[in-house]
N, C-alpha and C. Protein backbone atom coordinates (compact mmCIF):
# COMPACT_ATOMS: atom_id res chain seq x y z
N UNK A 1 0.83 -1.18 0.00
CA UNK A 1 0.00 0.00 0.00
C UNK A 1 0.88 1.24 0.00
N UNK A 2 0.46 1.97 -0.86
CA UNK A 2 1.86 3.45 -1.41
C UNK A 2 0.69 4.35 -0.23
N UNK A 3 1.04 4.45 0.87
CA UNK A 3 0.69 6.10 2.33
C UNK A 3 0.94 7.03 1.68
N UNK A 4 0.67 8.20 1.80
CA UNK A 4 1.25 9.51 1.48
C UNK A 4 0.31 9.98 3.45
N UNK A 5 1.72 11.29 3.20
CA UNK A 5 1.69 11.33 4.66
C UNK A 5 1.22 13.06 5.07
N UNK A 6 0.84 13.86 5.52
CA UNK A 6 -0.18 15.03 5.32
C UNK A 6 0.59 15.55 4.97
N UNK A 7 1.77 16.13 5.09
CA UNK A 7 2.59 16.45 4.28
C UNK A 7 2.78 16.44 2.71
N UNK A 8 2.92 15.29 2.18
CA UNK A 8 2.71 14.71 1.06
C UNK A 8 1.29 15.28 0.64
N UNK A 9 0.24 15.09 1.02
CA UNK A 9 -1.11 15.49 0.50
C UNK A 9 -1.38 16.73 0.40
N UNK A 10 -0.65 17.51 1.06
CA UNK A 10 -0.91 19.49 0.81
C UNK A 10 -0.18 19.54 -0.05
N UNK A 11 0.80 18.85 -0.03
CA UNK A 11 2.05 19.52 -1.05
C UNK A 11 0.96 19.23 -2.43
N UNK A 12 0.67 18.30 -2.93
CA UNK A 12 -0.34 17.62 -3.63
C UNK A 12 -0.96 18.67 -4.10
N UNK A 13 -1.86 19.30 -3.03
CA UNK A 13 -3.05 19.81 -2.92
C UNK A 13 -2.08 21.50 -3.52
N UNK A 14 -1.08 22.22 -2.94
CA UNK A 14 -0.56 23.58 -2.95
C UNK A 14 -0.47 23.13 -4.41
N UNK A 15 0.19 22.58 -5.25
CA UNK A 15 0.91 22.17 -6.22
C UNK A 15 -0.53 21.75 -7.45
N UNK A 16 -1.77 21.96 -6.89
CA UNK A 16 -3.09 21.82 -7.79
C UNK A 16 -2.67 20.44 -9.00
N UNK A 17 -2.39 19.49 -8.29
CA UNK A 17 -2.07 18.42 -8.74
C UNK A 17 -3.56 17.71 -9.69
N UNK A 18 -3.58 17.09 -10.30
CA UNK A 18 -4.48 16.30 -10.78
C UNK A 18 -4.99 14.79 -10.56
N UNK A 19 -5.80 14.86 -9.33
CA UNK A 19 -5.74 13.80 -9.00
C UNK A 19 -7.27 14.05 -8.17
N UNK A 20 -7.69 13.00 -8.04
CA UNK A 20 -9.53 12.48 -7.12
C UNK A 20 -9.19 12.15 -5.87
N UNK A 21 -9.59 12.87 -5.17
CA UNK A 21 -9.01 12.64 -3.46
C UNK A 21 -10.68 11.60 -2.47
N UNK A 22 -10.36 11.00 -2.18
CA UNK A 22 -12.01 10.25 -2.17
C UNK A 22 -12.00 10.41 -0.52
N UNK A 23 -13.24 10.87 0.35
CA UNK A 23 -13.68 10.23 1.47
C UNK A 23 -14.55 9.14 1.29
N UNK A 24 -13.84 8.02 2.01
CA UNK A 24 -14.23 6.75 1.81
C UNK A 24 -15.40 6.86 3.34
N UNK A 25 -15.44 7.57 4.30
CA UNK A 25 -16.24 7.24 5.15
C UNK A 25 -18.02 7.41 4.58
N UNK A 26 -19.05 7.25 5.85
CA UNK A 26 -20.23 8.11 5.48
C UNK A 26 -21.00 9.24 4.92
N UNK A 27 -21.68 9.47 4.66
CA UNK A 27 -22.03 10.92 3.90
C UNK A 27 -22.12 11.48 5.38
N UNK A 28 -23.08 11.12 6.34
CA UNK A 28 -22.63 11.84 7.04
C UNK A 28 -21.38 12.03 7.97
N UNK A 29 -20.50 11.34 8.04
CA UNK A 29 -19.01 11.60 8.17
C UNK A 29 -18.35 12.99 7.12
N UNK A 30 -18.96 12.64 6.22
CA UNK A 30 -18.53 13.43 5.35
C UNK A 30 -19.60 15.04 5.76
N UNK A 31 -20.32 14.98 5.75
CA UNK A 31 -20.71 16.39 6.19
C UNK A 31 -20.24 17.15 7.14
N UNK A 32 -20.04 15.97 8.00
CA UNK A 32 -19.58 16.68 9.15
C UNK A 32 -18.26 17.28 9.18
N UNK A 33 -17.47 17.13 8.49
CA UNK A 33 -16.16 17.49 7.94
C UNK A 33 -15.19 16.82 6.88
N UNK A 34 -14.04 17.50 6.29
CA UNK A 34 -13.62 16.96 4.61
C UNK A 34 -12.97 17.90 4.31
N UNK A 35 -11.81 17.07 3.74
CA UNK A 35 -10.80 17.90 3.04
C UNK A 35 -11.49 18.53 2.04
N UNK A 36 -10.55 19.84 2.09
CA UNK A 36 -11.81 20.34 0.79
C UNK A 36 -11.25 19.96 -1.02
N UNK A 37 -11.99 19.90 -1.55
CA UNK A 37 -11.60 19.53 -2.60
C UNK A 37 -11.95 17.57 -2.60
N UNK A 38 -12.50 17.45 -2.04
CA UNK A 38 -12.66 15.75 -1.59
C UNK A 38 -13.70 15.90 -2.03
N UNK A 39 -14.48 14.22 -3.10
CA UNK A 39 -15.47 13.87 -2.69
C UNK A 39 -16.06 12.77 -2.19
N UNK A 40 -17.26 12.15 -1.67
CA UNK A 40 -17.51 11.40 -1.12
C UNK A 40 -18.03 10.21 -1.53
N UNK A 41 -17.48 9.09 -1.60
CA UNK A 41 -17.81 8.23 -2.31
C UNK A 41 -17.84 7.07 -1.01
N UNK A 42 -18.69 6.45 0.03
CA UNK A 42 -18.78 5.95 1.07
C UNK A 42 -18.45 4.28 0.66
N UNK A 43 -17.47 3.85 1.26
CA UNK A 43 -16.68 2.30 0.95
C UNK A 43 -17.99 1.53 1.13
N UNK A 44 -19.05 1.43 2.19
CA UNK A 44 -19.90 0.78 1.82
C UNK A 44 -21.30 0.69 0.91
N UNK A 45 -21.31 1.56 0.08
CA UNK A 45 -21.97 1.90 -1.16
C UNK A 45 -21.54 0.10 -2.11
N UNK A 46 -22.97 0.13 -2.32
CA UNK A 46 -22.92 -1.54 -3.05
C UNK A 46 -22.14 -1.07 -4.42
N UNK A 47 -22.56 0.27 -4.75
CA UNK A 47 -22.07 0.71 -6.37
C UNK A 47 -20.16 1.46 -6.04
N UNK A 48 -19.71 1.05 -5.28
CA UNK A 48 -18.28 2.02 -4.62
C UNK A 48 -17.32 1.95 -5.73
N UNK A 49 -17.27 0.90 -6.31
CA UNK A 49 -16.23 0.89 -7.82
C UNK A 49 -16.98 1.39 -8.76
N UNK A 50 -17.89 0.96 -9.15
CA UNK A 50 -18.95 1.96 -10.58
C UNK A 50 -18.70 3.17 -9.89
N UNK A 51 -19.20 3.85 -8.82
CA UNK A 51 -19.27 5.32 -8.45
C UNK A 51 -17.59 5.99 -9.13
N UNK A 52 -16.18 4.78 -8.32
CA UNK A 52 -14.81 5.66 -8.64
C UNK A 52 -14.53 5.64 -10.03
N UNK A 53 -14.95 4.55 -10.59
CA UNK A 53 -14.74 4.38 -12.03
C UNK A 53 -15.16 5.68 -13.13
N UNK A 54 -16.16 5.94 -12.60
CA UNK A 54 -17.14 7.38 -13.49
C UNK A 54 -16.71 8.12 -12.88
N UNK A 55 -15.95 8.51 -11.45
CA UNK A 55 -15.51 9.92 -11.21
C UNK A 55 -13.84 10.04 -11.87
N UNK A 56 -13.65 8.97 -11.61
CA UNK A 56 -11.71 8.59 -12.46
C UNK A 56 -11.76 8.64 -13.96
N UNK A 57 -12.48 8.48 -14.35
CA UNK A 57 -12.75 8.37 -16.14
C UNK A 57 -11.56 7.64 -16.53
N UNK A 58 -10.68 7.36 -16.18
CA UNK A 58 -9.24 6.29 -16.12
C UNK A 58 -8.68 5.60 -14.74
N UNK A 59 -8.02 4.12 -15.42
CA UNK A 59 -7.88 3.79 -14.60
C UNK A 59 -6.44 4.10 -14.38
N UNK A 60 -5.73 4.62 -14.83
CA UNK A 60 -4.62 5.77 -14.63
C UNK A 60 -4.69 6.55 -13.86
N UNK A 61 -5.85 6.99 -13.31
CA UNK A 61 -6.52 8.32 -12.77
C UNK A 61 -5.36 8.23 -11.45
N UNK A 62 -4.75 8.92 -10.97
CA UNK A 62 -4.54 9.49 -9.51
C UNK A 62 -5.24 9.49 -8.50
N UNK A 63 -5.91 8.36 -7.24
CA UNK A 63 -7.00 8.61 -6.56
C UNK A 63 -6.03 8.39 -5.09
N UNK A 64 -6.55 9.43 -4.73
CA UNK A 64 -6.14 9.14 -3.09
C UNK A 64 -7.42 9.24 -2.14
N UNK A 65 -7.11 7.77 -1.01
CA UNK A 65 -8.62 7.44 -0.73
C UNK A 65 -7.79 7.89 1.04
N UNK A 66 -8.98 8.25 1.62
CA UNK A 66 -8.75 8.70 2.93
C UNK A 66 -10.14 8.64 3.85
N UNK A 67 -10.17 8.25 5.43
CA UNK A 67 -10.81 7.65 6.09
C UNK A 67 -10.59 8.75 7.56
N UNK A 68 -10.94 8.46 8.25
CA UNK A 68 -11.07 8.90 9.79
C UNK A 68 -9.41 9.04 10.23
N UNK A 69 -9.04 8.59 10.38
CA UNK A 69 -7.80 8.61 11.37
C UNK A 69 -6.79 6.71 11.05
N UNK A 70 -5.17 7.12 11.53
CA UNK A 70 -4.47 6.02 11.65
C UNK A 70 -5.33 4.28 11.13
N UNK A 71 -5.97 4.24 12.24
CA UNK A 71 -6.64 3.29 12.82
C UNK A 71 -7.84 2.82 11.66
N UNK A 72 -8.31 3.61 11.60
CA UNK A 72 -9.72 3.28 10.48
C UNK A 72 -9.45 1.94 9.34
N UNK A 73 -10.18 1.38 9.18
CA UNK A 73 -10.28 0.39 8.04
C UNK A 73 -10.59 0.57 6.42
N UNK A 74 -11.56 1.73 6.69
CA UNK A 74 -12.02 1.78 5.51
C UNK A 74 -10.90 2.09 4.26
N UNK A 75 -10.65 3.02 4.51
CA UNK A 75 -9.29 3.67 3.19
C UNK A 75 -8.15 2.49 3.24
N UNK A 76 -7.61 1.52 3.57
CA UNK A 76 -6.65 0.53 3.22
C UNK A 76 -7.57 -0.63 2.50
N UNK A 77 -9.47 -0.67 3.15
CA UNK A 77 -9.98 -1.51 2.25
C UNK A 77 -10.62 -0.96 0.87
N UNK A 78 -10.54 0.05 0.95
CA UNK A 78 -10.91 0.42 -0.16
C UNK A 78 -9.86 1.00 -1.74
N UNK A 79 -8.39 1.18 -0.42
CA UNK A 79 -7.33 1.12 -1.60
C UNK A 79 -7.52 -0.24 -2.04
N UNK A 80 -7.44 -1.58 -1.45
CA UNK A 80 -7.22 -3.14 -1.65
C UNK A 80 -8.30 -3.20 -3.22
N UNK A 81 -9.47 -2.37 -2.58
CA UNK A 81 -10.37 -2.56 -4.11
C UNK A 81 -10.52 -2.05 -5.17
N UNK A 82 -9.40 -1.19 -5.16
CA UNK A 82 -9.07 -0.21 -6.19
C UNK A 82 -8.16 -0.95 -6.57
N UNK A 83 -7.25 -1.30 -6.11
CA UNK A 83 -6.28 -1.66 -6.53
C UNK A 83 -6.52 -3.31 -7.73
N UNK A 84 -7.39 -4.07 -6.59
CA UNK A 84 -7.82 -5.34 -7.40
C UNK A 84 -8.65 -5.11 -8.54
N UNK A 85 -9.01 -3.62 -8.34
CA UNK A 85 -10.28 -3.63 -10.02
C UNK A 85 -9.13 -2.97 -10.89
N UNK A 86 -8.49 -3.08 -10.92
CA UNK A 86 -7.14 -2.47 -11.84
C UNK A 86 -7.00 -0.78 -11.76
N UNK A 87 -7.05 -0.56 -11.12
CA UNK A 87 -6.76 1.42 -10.51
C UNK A 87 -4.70 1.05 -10.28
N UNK A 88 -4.58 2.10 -11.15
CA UNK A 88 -3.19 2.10 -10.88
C UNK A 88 -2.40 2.59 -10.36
N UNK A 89 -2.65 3.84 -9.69
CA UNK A 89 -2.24 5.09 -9.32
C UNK A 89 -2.91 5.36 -7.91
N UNK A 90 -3.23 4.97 -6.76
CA UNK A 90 -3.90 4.47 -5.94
C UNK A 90 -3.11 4.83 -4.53
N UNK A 91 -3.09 5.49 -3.59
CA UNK A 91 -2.97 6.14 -1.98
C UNK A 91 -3.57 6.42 -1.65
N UNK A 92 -3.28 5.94 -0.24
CA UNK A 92 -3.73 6.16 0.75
C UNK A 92 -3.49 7.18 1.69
N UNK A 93 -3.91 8.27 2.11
CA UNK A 93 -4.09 9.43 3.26
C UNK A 93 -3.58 8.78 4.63
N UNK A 94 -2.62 8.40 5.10
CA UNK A 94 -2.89 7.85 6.35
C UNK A 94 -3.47 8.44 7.35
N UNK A 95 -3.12 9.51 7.51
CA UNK A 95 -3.37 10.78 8.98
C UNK A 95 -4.97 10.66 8.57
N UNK A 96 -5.62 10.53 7.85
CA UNK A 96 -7.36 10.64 7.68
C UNK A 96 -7.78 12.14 8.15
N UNK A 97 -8.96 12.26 8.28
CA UNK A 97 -9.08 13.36 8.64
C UNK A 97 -8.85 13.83 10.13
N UNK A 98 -8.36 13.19 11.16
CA UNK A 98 -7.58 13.53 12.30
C UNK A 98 -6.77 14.09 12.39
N UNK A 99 -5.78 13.37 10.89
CA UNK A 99 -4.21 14.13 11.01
C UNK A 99 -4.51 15.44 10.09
N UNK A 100 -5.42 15.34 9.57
CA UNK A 100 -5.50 16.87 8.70
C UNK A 100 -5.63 17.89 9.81
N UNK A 101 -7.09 17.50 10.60
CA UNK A 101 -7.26 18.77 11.94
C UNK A 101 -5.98 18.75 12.71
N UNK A 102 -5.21 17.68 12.92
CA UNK A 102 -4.33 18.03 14.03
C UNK A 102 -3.31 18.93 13.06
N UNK A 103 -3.24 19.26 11.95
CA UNK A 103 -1.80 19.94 11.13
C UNK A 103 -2.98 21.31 11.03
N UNK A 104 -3.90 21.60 11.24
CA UNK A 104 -5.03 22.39 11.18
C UNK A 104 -4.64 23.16 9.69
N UNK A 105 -5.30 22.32 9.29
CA UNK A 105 -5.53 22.46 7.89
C UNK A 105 -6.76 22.85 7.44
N UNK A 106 -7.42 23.25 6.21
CA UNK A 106 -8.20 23.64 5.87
C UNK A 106 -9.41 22.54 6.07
N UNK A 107 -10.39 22.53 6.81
CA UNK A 107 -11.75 21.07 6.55
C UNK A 107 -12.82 22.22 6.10
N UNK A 108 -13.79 21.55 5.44
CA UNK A 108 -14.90 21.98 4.75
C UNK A 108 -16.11 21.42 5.15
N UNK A 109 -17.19 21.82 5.70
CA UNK A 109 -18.63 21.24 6.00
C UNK A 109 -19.52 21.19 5.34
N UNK A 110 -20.26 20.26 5.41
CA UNK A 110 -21.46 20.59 4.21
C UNK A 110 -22.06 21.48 4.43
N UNK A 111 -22.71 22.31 3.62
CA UNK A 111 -23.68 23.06 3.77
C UNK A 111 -25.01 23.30 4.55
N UNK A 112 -25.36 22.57 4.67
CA UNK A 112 -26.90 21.74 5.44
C UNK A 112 -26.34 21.23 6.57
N UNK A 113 -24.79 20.81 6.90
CA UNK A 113 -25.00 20.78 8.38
C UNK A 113 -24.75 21.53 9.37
N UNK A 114 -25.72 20.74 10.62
CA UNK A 114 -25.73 22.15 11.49
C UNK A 114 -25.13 21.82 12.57
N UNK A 115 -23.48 21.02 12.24
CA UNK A 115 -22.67 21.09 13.64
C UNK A 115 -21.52 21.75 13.30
């Protein structure tokens, strides 16, 4: 599994890189906060590869998938399924969105929520 480390992901991000940054958690995980420039594509969505496939338009595409924190499952299982549907270009966020707040970085809320 190729980590990129928050470091690595701003630089990414300063550098307006070309690449699909995915929150793999809940929508509402995702409302509640998100890198900005992320979208949400939730690992347990029955459609989770059709959904990355149509947002990647290649499987070349650059996707970096990211989850809650260290610990979380989702973003290493959902690199595993990127990776097995032939995605080539494929990282993982380790810090999730924990290590983003703790480098206090930019997070984004949805609109509609009200925490």
């Amino acid at each position: 599994m190729r980590n990129l480390s928050t470091e690595e992901l701003r630089d990414m991000r300063e550098r307006n890189e070309d690449f699909l940054l995915i929150n793999v958690l809940s929508e509402d995980s995702f409302d509640e906060g998100h890198i900005p420039g992320s979208i949400n594509i939730p690992l347990e969505r029955k459609d989770f590869l059709r959904q990355v496939r149509q947002r990647a338009g290649s499987k070349n595409k650059e996707i970096v998938v990211y989850c809650s924190d260290r610990d979380c499952t989702a973003s290493p299982t959902a690199w595993k399924k990127l990776e097995a549907d032939g995605f080539r270009n494929v990282y993982r966020y380790e810090g999730g969105m924990k290590g983003w707040r703790e480098a206090k970085l930019p997070v984004q809320q949805a609109a509609h929520s009200s925490r």
